[in-house]
Protein backbone atom coordinates (compact mmCIF):
# COMPACT_ATOMS: atom_id res chain seq x y z
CA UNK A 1 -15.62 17.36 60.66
CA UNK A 2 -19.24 17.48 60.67
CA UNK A 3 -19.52 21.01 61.40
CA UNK A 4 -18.49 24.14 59.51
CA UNK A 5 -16.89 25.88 62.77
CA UNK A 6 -16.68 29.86 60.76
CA UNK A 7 -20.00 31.77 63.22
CA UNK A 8 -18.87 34.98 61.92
CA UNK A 9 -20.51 34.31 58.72
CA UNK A 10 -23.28 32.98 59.66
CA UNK A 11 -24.01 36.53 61.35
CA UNK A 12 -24.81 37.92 65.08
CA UNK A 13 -27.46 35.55 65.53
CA UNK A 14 -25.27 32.03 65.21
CA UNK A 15 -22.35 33.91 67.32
CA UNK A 16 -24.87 34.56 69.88
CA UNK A 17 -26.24 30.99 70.07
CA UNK A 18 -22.60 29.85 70.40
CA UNK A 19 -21.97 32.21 73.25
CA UNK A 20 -25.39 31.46 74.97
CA UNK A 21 -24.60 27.28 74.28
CA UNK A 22 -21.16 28.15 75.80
CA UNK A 23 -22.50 30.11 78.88
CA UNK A 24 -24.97 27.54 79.77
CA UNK A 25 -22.46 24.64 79.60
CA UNK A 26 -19.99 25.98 81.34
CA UNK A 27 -22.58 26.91 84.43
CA UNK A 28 -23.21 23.18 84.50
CA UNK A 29 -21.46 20.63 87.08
CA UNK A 30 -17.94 19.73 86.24
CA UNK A 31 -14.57 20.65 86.35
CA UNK A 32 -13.82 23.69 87.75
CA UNK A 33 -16.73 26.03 86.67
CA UNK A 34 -15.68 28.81 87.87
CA UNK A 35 -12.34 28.74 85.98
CA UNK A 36 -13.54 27.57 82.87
CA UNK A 37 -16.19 30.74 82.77
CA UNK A 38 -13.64 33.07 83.64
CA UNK A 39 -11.22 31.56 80.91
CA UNK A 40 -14.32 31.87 78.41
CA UNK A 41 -15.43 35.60 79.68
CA UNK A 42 -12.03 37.42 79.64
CA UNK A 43 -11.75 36.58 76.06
CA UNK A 44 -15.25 37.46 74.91
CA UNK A 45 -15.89 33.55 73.82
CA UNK A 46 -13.49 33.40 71.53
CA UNK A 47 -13.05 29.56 70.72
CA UNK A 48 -10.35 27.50 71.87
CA UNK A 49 -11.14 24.05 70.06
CA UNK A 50 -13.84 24.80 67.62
CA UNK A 51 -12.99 27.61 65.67
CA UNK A 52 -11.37 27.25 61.81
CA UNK A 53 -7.59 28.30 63.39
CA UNK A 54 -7.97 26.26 66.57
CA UNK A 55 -6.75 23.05 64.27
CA UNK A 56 -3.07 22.93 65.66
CA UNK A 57 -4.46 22.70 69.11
CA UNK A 58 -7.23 19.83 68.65
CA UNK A 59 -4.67 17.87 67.14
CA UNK A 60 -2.13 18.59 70.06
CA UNK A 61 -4.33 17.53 72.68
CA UNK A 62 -6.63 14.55 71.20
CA UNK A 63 -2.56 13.12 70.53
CA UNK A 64 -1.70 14.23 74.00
CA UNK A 65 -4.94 11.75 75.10
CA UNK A 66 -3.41 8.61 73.02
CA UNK A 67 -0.50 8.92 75.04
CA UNK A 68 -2.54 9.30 78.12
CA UNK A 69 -1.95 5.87 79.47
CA UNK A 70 1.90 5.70 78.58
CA UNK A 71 1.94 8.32 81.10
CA UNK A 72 -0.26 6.29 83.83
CA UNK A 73 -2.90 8.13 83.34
CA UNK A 74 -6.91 7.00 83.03
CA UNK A 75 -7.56 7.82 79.20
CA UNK A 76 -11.14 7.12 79.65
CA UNK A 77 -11.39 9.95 82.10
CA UNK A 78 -10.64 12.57 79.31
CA UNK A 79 -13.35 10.53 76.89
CA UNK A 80 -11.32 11.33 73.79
CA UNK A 81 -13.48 9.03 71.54
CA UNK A 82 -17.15 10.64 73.25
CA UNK A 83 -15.03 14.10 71.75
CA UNK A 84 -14.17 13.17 68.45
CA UNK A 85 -17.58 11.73 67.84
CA UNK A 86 -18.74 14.69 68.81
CA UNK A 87 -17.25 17.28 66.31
CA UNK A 88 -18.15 14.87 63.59
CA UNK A 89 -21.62 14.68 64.78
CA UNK A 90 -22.21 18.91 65.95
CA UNK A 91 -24.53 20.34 63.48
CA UNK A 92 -25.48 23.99 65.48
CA UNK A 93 -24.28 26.35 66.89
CA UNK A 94 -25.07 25.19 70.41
CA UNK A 95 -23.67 21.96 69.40
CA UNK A 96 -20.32 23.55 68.82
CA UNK A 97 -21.05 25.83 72.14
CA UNK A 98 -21.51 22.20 74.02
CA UNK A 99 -18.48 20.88 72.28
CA UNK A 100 -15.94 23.68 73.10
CA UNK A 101 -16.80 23.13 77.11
CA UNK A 102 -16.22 19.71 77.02
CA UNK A 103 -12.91 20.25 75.23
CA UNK A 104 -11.96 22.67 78.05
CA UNK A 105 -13.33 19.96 80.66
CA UNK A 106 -11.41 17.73 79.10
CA UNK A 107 -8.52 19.74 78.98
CA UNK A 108 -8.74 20.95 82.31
CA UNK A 109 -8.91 17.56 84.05
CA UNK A 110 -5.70 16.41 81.71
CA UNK A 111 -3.35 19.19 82.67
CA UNK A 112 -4.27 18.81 85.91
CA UNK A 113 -3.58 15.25 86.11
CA UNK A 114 -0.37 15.13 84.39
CA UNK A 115 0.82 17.76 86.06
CA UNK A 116 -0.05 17.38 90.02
CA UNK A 117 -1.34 13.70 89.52
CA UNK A 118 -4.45 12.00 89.39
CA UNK A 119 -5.14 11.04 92.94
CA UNK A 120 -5.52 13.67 95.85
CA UNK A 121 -3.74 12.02 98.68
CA UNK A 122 -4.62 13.35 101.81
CA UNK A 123 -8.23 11.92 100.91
CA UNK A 124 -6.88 8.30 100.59
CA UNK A 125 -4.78 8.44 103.53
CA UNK A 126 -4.24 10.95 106.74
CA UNK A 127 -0.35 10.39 107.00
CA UNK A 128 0.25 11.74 103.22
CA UNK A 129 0.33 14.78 104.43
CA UNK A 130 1.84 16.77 101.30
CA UNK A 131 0.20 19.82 99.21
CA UNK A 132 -0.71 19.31 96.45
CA UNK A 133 -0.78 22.27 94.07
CA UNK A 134 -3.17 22.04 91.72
CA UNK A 135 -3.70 23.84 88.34
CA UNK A 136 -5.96 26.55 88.41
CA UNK A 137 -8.20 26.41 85.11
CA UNK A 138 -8.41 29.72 83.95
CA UNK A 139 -4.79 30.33 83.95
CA UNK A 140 -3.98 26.52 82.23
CA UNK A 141 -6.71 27.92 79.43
CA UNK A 142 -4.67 31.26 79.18
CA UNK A 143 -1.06 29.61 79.18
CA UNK A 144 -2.20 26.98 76.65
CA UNK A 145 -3.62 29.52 74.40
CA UNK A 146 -0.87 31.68 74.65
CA UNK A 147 1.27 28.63 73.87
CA UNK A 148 2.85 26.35 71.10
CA UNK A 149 0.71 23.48 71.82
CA UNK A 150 3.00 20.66 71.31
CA UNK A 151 5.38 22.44 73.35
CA UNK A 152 2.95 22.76 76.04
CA UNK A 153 2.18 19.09 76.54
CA UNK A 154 5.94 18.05 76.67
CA UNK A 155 5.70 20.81 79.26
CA UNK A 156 3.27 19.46 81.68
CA UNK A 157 4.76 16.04 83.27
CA UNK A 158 7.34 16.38 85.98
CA UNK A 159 10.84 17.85 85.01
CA UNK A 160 12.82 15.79 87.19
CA UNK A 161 15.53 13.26 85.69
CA UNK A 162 13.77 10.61 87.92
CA UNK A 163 10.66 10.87 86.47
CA UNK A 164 11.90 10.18 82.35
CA UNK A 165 13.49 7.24 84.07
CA UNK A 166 10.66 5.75 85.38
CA UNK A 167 8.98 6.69 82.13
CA UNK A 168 11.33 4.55 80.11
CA UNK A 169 10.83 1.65 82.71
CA UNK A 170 7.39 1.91 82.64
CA UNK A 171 7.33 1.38 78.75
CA UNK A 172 10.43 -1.10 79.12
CA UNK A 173 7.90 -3.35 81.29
CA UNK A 174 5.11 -3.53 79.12
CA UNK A 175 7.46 -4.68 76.65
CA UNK A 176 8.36 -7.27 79.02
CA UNK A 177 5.03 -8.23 79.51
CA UNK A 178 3.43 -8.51 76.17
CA UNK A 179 6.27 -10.35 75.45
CA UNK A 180 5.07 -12.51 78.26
CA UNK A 181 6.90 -11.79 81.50
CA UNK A 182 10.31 -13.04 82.78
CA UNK A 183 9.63 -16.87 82.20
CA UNK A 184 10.08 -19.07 85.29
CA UNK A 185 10.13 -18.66 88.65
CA UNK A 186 13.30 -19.55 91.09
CA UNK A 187 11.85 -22.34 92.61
CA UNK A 188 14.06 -21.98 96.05
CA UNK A 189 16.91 -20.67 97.74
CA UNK A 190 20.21 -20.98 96.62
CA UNK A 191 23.73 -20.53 97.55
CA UNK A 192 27.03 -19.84 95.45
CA UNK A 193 28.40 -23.18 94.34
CA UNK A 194 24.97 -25.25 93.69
CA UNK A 195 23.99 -26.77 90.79
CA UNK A 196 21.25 -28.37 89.00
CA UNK A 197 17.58 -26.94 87.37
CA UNK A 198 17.86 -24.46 90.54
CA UNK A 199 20.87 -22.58 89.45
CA UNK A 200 19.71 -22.98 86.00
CA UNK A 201 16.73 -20.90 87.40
CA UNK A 202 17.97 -18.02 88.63
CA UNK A 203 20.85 -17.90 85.77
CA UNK A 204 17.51 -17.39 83.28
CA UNK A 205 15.83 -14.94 85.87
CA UNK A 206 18.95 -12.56 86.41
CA UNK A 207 19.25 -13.06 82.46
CA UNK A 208 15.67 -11.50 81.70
CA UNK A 209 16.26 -9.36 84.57
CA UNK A 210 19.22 -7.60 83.15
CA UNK A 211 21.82 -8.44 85.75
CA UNK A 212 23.68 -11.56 83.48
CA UNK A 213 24.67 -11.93 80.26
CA UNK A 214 23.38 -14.61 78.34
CA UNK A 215 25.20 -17.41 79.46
CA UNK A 216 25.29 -21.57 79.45
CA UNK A 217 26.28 -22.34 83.05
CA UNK A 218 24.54 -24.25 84.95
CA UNK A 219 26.47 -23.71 88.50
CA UNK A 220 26.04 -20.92 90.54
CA UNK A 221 29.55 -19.74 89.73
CA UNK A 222 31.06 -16.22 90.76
CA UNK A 223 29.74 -14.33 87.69
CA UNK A 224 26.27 -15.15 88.86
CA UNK A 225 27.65 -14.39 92.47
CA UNK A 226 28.36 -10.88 91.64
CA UNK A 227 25.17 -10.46 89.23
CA UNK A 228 22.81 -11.36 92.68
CA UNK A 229 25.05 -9.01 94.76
CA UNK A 230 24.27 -6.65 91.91
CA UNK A 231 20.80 -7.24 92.08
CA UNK A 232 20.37 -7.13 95.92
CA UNK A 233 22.18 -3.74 96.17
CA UNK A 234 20.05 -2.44 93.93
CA UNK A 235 16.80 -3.84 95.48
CA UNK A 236 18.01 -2.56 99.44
CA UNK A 237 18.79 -6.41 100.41
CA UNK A 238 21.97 -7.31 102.19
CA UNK A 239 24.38 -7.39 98.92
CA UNK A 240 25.85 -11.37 100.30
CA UNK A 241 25.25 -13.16 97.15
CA UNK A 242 23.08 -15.67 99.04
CA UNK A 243 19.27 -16.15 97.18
CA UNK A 244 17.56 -15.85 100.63
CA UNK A 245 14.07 -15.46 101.75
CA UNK A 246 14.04 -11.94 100.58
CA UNK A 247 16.55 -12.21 97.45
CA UNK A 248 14.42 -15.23 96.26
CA UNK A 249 10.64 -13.13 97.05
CA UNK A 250 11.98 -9.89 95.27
CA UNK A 251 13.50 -11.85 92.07
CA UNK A 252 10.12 -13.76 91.88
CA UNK A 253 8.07 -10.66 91.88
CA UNK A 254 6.47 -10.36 88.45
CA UNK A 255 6.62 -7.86 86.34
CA UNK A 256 2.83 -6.69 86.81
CA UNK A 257 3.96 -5.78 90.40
CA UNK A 258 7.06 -4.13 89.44
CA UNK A 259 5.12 -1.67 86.83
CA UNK A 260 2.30 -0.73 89.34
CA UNK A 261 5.21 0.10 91.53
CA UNK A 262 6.44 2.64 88.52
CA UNK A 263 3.03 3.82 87.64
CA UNK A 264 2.53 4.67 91.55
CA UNK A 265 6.05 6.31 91.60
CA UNK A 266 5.13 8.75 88.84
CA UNK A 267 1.79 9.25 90.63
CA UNK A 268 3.97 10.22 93.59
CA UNK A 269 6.23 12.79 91.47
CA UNK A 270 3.38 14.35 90.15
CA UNK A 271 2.28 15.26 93.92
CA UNK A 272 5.49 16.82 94.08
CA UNK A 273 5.71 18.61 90.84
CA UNK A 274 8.54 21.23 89.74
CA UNK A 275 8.86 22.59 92.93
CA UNK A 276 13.02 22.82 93.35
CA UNK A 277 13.61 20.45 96.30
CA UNK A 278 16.91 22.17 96.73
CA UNK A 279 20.09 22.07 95.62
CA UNK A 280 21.41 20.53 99.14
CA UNK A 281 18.79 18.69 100.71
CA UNK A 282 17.86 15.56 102.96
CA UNK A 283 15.93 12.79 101.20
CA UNK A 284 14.43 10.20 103.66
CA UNK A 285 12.98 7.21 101.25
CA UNK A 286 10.75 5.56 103.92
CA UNK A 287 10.48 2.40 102.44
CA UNK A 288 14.55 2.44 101.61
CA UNK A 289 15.24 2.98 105.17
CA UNK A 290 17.82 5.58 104.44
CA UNK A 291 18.63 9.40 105.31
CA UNK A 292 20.67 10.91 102.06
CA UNK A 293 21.95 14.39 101.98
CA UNK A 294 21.75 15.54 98.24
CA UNK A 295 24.05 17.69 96.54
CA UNK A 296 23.38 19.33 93.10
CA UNK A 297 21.54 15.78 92.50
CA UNK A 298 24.60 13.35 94.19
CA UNK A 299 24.16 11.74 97.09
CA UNK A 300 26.95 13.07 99.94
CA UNK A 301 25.66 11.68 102.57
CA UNK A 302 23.78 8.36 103.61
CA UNK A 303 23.25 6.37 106.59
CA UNK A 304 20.43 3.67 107.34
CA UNK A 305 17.31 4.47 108.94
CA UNK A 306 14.62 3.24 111.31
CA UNK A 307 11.49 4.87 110.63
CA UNK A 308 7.61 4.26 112.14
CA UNK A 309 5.87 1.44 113.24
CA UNK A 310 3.46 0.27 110.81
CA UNK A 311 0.35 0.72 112.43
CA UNK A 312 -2.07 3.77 112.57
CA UNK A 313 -0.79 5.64 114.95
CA UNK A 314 2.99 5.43 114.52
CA UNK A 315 3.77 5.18 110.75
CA UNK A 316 5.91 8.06 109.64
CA UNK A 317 4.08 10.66 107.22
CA UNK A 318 5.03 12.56 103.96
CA UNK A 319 5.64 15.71 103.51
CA UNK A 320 8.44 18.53 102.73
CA UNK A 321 9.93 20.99 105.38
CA UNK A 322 13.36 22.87 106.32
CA UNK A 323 15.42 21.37 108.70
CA UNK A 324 16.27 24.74 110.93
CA UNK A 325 18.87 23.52 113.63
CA UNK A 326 20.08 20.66 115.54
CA UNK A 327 19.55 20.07 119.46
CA UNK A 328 23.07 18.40 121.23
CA UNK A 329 22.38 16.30 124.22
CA UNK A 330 18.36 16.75 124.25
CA UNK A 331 16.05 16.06 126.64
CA UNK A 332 13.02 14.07 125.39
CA UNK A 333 9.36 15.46 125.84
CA UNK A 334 7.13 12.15 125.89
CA UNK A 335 4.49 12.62 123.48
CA UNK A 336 0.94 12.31 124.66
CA UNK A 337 -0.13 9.68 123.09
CA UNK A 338 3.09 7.08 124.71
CA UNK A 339 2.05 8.94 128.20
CA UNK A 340 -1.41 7.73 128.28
CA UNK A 341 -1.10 4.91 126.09
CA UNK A 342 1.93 3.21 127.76
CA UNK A 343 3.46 4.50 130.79
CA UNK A 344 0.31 6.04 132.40
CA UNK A 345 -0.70 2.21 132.89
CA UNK A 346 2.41 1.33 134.52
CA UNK A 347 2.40 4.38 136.64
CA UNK A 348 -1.30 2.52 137.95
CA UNK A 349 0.42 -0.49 138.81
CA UNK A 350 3.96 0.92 140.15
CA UNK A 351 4.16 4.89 140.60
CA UNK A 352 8.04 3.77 140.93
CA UNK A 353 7.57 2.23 136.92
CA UNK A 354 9.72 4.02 133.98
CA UNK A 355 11.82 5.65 136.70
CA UNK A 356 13.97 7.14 134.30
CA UNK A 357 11.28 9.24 133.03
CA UNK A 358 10.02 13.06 135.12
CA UNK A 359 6.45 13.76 135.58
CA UNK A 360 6.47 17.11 135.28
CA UNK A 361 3.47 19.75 135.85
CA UNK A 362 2.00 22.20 133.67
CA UNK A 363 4.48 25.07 135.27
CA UNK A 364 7.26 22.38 134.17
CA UNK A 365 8.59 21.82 137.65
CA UNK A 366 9.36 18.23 138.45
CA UNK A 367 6.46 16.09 140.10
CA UNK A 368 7.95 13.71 142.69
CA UNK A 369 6.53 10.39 142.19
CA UNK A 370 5.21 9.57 145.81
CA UNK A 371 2.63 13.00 145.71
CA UNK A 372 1.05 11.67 142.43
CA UNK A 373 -1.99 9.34 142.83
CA UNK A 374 -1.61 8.08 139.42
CA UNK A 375 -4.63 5.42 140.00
CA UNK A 376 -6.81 8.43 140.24
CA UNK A 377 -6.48 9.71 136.28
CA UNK A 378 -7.67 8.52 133.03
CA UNK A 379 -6.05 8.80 129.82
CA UNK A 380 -8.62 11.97 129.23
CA UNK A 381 -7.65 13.43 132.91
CA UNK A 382 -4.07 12.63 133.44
CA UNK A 383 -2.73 16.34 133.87
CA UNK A 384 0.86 15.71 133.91
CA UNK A 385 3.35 15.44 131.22
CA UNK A 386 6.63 13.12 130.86
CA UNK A 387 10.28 14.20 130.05
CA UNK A 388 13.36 12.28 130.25
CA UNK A 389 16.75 14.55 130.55
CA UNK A 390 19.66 14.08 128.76
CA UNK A 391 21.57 11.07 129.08
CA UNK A 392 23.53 8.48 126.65
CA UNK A 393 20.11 6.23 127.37
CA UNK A 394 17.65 9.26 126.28
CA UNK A 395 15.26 7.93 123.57
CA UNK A 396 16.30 10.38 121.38
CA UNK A 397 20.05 9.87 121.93
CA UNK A 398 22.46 12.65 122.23
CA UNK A 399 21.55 14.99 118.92
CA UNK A 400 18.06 15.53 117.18
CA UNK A 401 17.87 17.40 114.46
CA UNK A 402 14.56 20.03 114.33
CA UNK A 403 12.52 21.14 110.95
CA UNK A 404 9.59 22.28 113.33
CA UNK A 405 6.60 21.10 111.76
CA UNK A 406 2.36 20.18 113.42
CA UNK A 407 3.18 16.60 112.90
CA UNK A 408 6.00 16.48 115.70
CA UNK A 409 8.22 14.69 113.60
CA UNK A 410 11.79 14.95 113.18
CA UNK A 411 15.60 13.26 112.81
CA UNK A 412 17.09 11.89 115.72
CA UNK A 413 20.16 9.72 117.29
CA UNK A 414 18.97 6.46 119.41
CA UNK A 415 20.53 4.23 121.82
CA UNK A 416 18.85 1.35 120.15
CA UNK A 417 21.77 0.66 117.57
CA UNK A 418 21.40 -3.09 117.19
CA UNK A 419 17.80 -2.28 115.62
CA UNK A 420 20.51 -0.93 112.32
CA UNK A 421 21.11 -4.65 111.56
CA UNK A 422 18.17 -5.46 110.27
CA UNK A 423 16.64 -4.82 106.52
CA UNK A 424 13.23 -3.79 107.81
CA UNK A 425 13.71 -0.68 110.03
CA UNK A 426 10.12 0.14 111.22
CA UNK A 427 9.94 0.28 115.05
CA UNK A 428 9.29 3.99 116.11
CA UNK A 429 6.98 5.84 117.02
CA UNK A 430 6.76 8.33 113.89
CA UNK A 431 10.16 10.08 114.00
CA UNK A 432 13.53 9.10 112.30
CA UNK A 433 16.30 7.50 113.88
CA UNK A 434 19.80 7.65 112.08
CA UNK A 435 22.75 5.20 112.36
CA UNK A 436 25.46 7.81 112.32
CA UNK A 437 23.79 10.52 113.60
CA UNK A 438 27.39 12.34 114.56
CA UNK A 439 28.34 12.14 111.09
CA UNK A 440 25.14 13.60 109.71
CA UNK A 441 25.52 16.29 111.93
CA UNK A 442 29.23 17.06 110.90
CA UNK A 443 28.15 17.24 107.22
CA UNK A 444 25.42 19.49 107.48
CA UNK A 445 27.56 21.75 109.56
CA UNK A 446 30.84 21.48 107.42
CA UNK A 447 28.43 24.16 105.04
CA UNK A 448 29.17 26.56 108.17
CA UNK A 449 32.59 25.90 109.71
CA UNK A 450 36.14 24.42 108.83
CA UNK A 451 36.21 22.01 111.56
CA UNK A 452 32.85 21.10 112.10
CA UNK A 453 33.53 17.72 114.37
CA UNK A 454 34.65 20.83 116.86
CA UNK A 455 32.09 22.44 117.08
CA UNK A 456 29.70 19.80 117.55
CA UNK A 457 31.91 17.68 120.40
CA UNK A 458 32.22 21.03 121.96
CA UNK A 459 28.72 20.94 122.36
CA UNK A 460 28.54 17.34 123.16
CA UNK A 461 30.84 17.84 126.14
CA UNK A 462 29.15 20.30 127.95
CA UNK A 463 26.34 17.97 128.94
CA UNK A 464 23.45 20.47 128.54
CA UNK A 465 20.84 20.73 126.47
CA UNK A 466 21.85 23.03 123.34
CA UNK A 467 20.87 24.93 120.03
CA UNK A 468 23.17 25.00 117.16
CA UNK A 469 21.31 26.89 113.97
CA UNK A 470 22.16 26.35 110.50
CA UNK A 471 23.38 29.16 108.90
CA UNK A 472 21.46 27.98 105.85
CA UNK A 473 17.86 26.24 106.20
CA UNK A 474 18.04 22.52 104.18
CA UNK A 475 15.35 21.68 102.82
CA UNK A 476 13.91 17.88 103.75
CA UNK A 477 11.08 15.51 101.89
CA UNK A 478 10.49 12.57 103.61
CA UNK A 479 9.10 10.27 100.89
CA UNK A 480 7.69 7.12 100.02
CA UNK A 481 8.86 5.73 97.14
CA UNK A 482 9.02 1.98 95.99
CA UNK A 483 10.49 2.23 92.46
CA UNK A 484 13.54 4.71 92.25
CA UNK A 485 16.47 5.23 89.92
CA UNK A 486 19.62 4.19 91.26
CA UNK A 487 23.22 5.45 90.41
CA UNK A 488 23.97 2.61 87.88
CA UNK A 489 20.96 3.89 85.84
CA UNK A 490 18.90 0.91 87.33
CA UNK A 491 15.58 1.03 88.76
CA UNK A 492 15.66 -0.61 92.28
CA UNK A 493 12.28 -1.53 94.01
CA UNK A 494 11.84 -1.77 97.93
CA UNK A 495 8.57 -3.52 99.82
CA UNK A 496 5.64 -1.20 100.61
CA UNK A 497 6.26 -1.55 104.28
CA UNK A 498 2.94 0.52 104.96
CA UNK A 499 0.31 -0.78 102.13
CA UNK A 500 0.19 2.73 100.90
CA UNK A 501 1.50 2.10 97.14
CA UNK A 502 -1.49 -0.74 97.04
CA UNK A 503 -4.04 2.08 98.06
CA UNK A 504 -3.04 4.61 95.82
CA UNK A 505 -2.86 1.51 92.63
CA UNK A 506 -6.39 0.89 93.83
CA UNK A 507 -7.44 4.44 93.73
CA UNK A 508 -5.50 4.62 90.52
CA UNK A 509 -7.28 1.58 89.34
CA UNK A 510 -10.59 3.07 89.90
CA UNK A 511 -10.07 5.97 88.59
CA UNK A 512 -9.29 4.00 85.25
CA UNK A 513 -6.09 3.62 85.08
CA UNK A 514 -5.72 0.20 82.86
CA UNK A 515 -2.22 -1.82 82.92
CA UNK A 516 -1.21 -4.93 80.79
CA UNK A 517 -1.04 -8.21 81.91
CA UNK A 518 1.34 -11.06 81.26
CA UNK A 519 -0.93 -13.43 78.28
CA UNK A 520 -0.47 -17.03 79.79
């Protein structure tokens, strides 16, 4: 390189350019000043990058940046090339000064990225609600010094089995793609027993998909039957073997949108980083439509889902907790925002409206309707609140299931069963609803007693409201994901139900990230 990076023999006077180039650089905008200068201080500016034994770690990192973008990173964020022009072009001592804070810069902002991601989520939308914890930059200067290099970078992306699998898909779909995508479309719904260039279609499709071995049918025979089965199961489509509306949309997806999907999903582990999510815990995939109780990494436990509305005000949010205790034959405290926004309206036009609902007063007596003049409130004014009392018709069913948290969120039963039918489950107003509620309450208490079907019917049968704790607190992540590993070693992909994979790909996007695209 251009420089000879040795100050000690060029005397005190070089050293102390180096350190005054270094000082001022690091005092300039960027990347977590502060850090950086403390990093530089508590070693007396030793070098990091620049110095004659600092080789091994230059050569760690500027590989670590080629590999940026296999990772879904934005390399030109780091500005690896700007860097290696750089020490072939530094010629002083300040130049090398200037060069070893960008290198830390540069540094910083890549640990940080591949290890807590590159977006910061609660800025791109209010209902990704999760922490995101962030490496501070003097201690990532300290550990990487301290550190094998090499070692260090295989160190920094998410530990989690999921997140090597969505690596490998990642890299398996830009194969796909330079080779130039799945070839044709299905060009319309089928079902088992046609023939002709439409079963032809989707025998290629599931062929380049992975689901079908290479075969010369031209009838969609049973093999291809159990192939689309295959497929839909994986996918979170009725498993009927029919190509419907939603079979036929998700096996036409190209590939482009299926690898943002992965590229967003590691995003979305990086949030989460190494944290232990538990070794039991409940996993609610929002766009799955599915509550799963985990178990040293198996699923236990699953029943479907119906989770928020999507609009702004009732989609369901993200973020981790600890599910604390369960509440048997609950009463249902109307949240504010259904008072005034829905039954406060009614109430104008029939105080006698929603009459299985109490208006209750701030002392939480019950408010008979006829001494309420309900025509003389606003939605700002209305002093009352709402609260319907346990009943098999209670909105929240007979059993809710409490991990108190600000957003007022949590798991509950529901007397709306038909809505379980359907393969889109958004219709509430923020919280949960479970299909077999009973049965995820008898395997989270089966941790605490032999007979736990008991001890919850006991509760059921007495009709009041009640408490039962868990011995043990379970830990619960309500997540978002639209690429996931399944159990066959697949990846399945679901719809983003709320547009928030699209943001964050946009945000991604800008921020540089750069994927292939199919050559036509």
């Amino acid at each position: 390189m251009g420089l000879a990076l040795a100050a000690s023999a060029q005397g005190q006077g070089l050293l102390t350019a180096f350190i005054k180039s270094v000082a001022e650089a690091v005092n300039a905008e960027g990347t977590d000043t502060a850090g950086i200068a403390a990093f530089y201080q508590a070693r007396g500016y030793q070098t990091l990058w620049t110095g004659p034994s600092d080789a091994p770690r230059r050569e760690a990192f500027l590989t670590a940046l080629d590999a940026a973008s296999e990772q879904g990173l934005p390399p030109a964020r780091y500005g690896r090339d700007a860097l290696v022009a750089a020490f072939h072009s530094a010629v002083t001592e300040g130049d090398r000064g200037r060069l070893e804070v960008a290198m830390s810069r540069a540094f910083v902002t890549f640990a940080g990225d591949l290890k807590a991601g590159v977006i910061a989520p609660k800025k791109l939308d209010r209902t990704i609600v999760r922490d995101i914890a962030r490496p501070e930059a003097a201690a990532t200067l300290a550990a990487f010094a301290a550190a094998d290099p090499w070692g260090f970078f295989r160190a920094l992306p998410p530990s989690t089995p999921e997140y090597a699998r969505l690596l490998k898909e990642k890299l398996r779909l830009e194969g796909i793609i330079a080779s130039g995508g799945w070839g044709a479309e299905v060009p319309g719904e089928l079902s088992p027993g046609a023939a002709g260039p439409k079963a032809v279609a989707l025998r290629d499709r599931l062929v380049a998909l992975g689901y079908l071995p290479h075969s010369a049918s031209g009838a969609f025979d049973r093999p291809m039957v159990r192939a689309v089965q295959r497929y839909q199961a994986d996918n979170g489509i009725t498993a009927n073997g029919v190509v419907g509306d939603s079979t036929l949309a998700a096996l036409n997806t190209p590939p482009e949108d299926r690898l943002k999907a992965v590229t967003v999903a590691m995003e979305r582990l990086r949030w989460m980083g190494d944290a232990p999510r538990g070794d039991r815990h409940i996993w609610v995939n929002q766009p799955d439509f599915t509550a799963k109780i985990m178990d040293g990494g198996a699923v236990t436990f699953q029943t479907r889902a119906v989770i928020g509305k999507n609009s702004a005000d009732t989609r369901t949010p993200e973020f981790s907790d600890e599910m604390e205790y369960m509440v048997v034959n609950p009463s249902w405290g109307v949240p504010r925002s259904i008072i005034v926004k829905e039954y406060l309206p009614l109430l104008q036009k029939n105080p006698n409206a929603v009459s299985h609902i109490q208006v209750v007063d701030r002392s939480g007596r019950v408010v008979p309707r006829g001494a309420v003049n309900f025509a003389a409130y606003s939605a700002s004014s209305f002093p009352f609140s709402m609260r319907q009392p346990p009943s098999d018709g209670n909105a929240l069913g007979l059993v809710k299931f409490m991990f108190p948290n600000q957003y007022n969120i949590y798991l509950h039963d529901t007397p709306s069963k038909n809505l379980f039918a359907n393969e889109v489950r958004a219709y509430s107003h923020g919280c949960i609803r479970l299909g077999d509620p009973f049965d995820f309450a008898y395997a989270l208490l089966a941790r605490q007693t032999d007979d736990p079907k008991r001890v919850f019917q006991n509760e059921l049968d007495g009709g009041r409201e009640s408490l039962v704790r868990l011995d043990v607190k379970v830990p619960v992540h309500l997540v978002y994901f639209t690429a996931w590993p399944t159990a066959r070693g697949t990846i399945g992909y679901r719809n983003d139900i709320y547009g928030r994979d699209a943001a964050i790909f946009r945000a991604l996007s800008e921020a540089g990230v750069v994927l292939p695209q199919v050559q036509g």
